[in-house]
Protein backbone atom coordinates (compact mmCIF):
# COMPACT_ATOMS: atom_id res chain seq x y z
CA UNK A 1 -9.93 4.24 15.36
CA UNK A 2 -7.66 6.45 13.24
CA UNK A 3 -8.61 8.45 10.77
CA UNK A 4 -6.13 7.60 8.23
CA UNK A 5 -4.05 4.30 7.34
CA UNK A 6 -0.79 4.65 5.89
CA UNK A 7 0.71 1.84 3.31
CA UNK A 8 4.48 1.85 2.01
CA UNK A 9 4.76 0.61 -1.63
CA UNK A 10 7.55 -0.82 -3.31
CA UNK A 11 7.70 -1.16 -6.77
CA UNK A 12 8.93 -5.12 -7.72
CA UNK A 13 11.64 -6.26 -10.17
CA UNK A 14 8.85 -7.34 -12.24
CA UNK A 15 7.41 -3.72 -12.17
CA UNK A 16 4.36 -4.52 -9.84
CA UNK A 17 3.86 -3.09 -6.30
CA UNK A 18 3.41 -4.40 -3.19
CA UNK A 19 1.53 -2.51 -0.80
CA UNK A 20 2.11 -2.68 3.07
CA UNK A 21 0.25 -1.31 5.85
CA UNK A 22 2.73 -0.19 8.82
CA UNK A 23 -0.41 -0.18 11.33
CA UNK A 24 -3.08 -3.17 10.30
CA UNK A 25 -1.57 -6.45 9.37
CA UNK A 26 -2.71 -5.44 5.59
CA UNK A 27 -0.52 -6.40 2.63
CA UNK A 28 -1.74 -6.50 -1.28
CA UNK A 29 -0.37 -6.15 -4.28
CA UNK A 30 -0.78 -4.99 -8.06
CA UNK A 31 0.56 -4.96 -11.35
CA UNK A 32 0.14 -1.26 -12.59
CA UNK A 33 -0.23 1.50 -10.13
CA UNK A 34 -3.95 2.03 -10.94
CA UNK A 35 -4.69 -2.20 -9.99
CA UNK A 36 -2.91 -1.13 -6.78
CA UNK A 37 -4.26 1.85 -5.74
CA UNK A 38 -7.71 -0.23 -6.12
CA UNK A 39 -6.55 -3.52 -4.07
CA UNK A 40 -5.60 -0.93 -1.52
CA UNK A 41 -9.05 0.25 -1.25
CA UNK A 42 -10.59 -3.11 -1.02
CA UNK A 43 -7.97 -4.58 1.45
CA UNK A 44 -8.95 -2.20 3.66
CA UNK A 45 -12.29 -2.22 3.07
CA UNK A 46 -12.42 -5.72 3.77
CA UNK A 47 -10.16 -6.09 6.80
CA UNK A 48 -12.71 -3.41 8.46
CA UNK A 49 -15.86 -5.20 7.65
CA UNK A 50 -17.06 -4.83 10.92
CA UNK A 51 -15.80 -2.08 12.39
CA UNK A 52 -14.77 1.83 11.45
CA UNK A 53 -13.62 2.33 8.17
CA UNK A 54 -10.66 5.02 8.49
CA UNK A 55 -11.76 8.28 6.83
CA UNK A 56 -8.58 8.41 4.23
CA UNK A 57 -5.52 6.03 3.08
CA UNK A 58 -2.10 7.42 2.51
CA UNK A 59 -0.05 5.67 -0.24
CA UNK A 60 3.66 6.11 -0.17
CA UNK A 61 6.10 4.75 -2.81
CA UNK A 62 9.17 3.69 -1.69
CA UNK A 63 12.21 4.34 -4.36
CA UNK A 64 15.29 2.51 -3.33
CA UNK A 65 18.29 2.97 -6.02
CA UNK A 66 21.86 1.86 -5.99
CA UNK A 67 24.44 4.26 -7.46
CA UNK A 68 28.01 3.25 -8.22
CA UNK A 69 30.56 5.65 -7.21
CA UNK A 70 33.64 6.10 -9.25
């Protein structure tokens, strides 16, 4: 088991977050950054039920912006 999961985040058009897990098939979501960081703790909580729990879980927010140029 590792000893850390690692989730990508993307914030939505509608300002809420979805939360991916790039090595567990683990996806949630939330509406403010505090809901999220808390679904993130209970997804993984329950997808590991029954086995290991990883020791930590890495959030990272991805910002994706579009700049015009001239």
């Amino acid at each position: 088991m590792n000893a850390e999961v690692v989730f990508e985040v993307t914030q939505e058009v509608d300002r809420g977050y979805v939360a991916e897990c790039l090595t567990q098939p683990i996806v949630t979501q939330g509406d403010t950054w505090e809901e999220l960081r808390t679904n993130v703790q209970e997804a993984v909580s329950a997808y590991f039920f029954d086995s290991e729990t990883p020791k930590t879980v890495r959030i990272r927010l991805i910002r994706d912006e579009m700049l015009a140029v001239g």
